[in-house]
PDB file of N, CA and C in Angstrom:
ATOM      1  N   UNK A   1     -21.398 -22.727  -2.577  1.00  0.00           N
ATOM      2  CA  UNK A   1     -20.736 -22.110  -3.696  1.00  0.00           C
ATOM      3  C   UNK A   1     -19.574 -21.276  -3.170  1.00  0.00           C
ATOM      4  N   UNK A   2     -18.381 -21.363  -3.821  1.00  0.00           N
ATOM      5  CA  UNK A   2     -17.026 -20.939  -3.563  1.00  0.00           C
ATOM      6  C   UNK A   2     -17.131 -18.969  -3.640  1.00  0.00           C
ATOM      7  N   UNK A   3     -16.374 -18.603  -3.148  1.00  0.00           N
ATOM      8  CA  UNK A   3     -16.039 -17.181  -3.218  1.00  0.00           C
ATOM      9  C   UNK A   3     -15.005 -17.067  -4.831  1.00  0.00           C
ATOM     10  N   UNK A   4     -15.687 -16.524  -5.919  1.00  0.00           N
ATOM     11  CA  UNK A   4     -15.127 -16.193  -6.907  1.00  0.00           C
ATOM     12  C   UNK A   4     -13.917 -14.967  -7.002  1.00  0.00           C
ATOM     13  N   UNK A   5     -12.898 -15.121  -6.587  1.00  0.00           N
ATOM     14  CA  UNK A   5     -12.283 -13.857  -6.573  1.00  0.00           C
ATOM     15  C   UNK A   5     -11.701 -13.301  -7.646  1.00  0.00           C
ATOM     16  N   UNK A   6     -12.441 -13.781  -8.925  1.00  0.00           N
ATOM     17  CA  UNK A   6     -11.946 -13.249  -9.770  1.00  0.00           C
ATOM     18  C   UNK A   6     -12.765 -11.950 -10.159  1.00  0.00           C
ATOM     19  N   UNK A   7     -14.302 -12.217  -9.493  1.00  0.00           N
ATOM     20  CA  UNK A   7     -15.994 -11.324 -10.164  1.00  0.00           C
ATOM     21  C   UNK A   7     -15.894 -10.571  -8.480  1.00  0.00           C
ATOM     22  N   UNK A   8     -15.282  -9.657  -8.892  1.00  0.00           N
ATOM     23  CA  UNK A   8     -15.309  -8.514  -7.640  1.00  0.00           C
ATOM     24  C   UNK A   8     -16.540  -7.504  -8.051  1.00  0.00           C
ATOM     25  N   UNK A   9     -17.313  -7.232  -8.978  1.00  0.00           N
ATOM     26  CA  UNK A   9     -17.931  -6.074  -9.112  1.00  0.00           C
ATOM     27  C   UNK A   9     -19.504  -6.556  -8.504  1.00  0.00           C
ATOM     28  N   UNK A  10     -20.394  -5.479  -8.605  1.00  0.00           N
ATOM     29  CA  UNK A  10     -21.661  -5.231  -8.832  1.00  0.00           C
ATOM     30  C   UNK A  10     -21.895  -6.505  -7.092  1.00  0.00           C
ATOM     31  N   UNK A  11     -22.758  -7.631  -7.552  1.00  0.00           N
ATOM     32  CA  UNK A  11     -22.734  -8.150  -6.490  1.00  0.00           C
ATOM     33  C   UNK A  11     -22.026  -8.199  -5.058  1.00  0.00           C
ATOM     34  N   UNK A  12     -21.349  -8.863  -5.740  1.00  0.00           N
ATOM     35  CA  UNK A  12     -20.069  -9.218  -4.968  1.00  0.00           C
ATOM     36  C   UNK A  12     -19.999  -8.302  -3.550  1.00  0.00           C
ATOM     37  N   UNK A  13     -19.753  -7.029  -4.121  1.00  0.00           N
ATOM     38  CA  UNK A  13     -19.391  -5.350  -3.163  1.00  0.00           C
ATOM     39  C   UNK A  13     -21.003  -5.562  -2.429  1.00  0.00           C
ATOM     40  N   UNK A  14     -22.203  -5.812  -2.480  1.00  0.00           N
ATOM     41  CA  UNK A  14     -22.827  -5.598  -1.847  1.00  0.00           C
ATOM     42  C   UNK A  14     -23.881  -6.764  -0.876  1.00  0.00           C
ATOM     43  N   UNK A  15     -22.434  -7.858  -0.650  1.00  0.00           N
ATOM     44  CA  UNK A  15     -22.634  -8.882   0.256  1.00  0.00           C
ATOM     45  C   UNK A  15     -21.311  -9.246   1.059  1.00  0.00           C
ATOM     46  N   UNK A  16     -21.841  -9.328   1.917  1.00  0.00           N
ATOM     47  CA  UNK A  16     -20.531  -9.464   3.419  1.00  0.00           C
ATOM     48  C   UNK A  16     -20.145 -10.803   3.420  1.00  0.00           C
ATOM     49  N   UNK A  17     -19.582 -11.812   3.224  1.00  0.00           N
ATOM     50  CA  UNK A  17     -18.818 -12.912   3.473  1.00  0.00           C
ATOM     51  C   UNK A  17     -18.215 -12.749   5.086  1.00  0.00           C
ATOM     52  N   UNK A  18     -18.463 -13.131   5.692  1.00  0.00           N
ATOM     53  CA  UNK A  18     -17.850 -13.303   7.185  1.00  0.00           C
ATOM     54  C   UNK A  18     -16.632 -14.669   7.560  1.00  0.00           C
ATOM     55  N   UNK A  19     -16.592 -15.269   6.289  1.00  0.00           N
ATOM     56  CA  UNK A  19     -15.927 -16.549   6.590  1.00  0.00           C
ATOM     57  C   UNK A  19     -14.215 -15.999   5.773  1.00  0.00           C
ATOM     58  N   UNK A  20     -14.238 -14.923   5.213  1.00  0.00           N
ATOM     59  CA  UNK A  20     -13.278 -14.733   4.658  1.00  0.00           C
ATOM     60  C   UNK A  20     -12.575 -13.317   5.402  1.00  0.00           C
ATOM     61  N   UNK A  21     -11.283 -13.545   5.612  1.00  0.00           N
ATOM     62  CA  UNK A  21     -10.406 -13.291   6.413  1.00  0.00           C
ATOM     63  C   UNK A  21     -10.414 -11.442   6.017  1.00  0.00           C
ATOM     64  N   UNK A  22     -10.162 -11.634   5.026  1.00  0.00           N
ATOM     65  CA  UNK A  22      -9.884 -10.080   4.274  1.00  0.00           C
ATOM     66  C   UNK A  22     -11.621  -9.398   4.051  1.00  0.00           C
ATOM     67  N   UNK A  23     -12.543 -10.137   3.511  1.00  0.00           N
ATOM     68  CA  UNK A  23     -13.827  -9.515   3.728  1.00  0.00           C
ATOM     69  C   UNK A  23     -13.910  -8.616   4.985  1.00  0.00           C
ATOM     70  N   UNK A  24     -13.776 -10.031   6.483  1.00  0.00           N
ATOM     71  CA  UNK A  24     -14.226  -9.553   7.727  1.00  0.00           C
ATOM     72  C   UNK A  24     -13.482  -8.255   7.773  1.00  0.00           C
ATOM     73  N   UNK A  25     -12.279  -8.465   7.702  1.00  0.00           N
ATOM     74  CA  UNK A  25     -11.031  -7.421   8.455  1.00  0.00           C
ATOM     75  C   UNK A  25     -12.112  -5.950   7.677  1.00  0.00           C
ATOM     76  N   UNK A  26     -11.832  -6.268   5.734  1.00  0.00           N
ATOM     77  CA  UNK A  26     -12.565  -4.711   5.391  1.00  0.00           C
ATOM     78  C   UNK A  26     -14.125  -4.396   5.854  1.00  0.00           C
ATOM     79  N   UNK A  27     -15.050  -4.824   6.146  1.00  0.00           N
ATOM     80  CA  UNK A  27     -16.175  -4.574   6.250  1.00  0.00           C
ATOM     81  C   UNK A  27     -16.299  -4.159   7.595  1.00  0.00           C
ATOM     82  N   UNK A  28     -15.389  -4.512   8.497  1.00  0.00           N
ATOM     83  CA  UNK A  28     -15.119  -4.155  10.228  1.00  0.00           C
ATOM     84  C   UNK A  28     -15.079  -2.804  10.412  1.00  0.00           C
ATOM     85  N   UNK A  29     -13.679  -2.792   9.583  1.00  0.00           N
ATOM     86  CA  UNK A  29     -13.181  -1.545   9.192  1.00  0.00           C
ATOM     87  C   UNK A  29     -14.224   0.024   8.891  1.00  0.00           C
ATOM     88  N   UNK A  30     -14.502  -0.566   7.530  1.00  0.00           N
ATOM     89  CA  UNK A  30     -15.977   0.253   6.982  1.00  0.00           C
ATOM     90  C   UNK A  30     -16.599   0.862   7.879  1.00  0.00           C
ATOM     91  N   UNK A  31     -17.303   0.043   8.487  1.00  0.00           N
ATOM     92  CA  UNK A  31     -18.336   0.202   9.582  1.00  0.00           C
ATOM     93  C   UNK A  31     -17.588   0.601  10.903  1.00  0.00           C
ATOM     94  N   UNK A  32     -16.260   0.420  11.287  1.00  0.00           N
ATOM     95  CA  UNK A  32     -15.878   0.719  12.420  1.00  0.00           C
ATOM     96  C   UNK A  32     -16.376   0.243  13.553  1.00  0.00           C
ATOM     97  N   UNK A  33     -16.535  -1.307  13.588  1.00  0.00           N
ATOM     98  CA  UNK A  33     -16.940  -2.044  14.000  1.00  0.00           C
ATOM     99  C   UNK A  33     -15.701  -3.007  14.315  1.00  0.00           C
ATOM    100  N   UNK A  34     -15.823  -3.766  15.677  1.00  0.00           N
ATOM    101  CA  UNK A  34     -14.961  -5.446  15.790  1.00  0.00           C
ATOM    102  C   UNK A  34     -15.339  -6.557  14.443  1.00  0.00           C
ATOM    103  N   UNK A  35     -14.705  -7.406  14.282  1.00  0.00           N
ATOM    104  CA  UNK A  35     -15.118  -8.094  13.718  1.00  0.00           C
ATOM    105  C   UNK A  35     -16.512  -9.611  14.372  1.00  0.00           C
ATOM    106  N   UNK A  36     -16.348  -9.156  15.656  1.00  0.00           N
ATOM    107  CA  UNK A  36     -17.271 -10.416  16.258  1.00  0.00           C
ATOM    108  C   UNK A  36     -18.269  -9.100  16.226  1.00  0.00           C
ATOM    109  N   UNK A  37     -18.325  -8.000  16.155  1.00  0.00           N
ATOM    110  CA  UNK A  37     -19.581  -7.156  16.194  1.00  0.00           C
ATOM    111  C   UNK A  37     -20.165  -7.179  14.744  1.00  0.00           C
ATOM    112  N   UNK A  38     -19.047  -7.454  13.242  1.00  0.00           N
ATOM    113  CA  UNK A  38     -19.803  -7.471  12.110  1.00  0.00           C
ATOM    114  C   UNK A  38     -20.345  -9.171  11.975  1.00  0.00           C
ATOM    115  N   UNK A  39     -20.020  -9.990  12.855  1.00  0.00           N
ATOM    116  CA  UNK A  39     -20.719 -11.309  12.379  1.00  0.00           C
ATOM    117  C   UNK A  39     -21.947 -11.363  13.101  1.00  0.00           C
ATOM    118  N   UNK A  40     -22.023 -10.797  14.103  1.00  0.00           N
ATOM    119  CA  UNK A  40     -23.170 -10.730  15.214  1.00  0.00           C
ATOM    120  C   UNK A  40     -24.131  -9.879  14.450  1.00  0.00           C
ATOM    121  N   UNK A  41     -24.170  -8.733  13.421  1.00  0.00           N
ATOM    122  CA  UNK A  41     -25.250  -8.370  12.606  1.00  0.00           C
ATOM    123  C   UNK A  41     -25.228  -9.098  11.599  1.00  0.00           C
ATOM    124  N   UNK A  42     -24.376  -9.598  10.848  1.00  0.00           N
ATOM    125  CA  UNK A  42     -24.409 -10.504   9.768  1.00  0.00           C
ATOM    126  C   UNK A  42     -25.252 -11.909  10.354  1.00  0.00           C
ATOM    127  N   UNK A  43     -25.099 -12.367  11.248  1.00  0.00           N
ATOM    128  CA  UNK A  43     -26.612 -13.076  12.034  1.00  0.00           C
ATOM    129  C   UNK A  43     -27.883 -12.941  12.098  1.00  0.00           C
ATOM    130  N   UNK A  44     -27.497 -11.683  12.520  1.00  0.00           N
ATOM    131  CA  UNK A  44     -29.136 -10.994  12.525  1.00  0.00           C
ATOM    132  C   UNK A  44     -29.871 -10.388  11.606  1.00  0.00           C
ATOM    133  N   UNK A  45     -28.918 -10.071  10.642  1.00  0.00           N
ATOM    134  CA  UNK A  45     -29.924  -9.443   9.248  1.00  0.00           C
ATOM    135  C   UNK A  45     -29.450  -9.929   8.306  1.00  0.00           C
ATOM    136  N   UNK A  46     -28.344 -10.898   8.050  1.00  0.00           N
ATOM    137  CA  UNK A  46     -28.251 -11.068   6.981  1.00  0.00           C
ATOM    138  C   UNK A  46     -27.292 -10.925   6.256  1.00  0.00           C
ATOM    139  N   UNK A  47     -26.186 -11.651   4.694  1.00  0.00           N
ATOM    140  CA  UNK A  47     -24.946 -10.469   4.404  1.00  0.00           C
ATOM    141  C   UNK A  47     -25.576  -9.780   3.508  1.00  0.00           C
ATOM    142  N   UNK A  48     -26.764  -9.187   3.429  1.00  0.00           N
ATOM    143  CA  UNK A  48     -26.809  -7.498   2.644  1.00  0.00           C
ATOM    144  C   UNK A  48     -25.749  -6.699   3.173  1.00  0.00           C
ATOM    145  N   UNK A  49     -24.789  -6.180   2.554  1.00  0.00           N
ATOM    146  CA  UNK A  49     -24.236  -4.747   3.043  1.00  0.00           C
ATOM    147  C   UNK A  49     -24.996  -3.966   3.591  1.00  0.00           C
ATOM    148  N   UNK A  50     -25.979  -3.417   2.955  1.00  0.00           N
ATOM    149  CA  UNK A  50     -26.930  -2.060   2.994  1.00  0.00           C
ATOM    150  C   UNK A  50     -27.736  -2.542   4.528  1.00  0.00           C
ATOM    151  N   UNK A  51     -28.400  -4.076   4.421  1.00  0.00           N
ATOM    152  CA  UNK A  51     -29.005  -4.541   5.837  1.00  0.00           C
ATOM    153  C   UNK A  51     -28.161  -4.203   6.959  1.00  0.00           C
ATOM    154  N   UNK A  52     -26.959  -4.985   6.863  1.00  0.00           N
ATOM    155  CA  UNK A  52     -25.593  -5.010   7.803  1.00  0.00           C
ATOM    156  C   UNK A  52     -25.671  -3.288   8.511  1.00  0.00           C
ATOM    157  N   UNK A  53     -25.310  -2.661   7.658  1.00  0.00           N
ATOM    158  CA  UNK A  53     -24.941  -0.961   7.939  1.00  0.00           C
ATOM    159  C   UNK A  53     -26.113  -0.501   8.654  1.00  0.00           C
ATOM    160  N   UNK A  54     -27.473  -0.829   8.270  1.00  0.00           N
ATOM    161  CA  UNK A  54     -28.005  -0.375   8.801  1.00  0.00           C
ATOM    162  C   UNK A  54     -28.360  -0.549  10.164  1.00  0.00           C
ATOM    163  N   UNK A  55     -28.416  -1.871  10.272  1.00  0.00           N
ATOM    164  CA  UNK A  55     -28.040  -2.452  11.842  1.00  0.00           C
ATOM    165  C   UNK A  55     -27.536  -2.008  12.733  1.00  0.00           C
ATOM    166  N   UNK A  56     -26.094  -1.723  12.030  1.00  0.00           N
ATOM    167  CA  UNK A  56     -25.354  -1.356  12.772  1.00  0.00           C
ATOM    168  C   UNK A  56     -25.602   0.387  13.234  1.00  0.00           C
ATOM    169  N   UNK A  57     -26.264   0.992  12.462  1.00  0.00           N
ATOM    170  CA  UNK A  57     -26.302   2.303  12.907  1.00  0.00           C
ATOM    171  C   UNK A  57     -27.937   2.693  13.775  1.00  0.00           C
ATOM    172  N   UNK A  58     -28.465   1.226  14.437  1.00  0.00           N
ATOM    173  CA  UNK A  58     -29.414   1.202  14.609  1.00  0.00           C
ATOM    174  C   UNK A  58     -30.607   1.107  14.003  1.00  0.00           C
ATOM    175  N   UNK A  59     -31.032   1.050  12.961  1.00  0.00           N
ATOM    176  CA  UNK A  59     -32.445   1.327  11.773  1.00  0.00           C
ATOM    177  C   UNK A  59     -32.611   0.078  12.057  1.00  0.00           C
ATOM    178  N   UNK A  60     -32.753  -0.761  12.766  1.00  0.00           N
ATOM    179  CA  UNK A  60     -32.516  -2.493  12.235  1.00  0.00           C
ATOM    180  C   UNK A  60     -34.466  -2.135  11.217  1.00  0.00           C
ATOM    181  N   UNK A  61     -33.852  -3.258  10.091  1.00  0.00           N
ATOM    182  CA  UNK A  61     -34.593  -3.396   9.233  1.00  0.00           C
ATOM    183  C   UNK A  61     -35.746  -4.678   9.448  1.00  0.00           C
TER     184      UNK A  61
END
């Protein structure tokens, strides 16, 4: 299933897409993270946002 860029709300904000150019770059960002460091948790837990972050700040879930 395609990336809808028209339905930005509710969902959308709280799943990481890694295949999309502008996702990776903002969610890198966010987290203050590389972008091969946000696909390497997006591997491992998953694209939950909330999973992702937490990963990354160690809690792994």
């Amino acid at each position: 299933m395609s990336d809808d860029k028209s339905k930005t709300g509710g969902q959308d904000r709280a799943r990481i897409n890694v295949n999309e150019d502008y996702e990776l770059r903002d969610w890198s960002k966010k987290f203050g993270v590389t972008p091969e460091q946000l696909k390497q948790a997006v591997n491992a837990v998953g694209s939950s946002a909330e999973a992702v972050e937490a990963h990354l700040k160690g809690n792994k879930r």
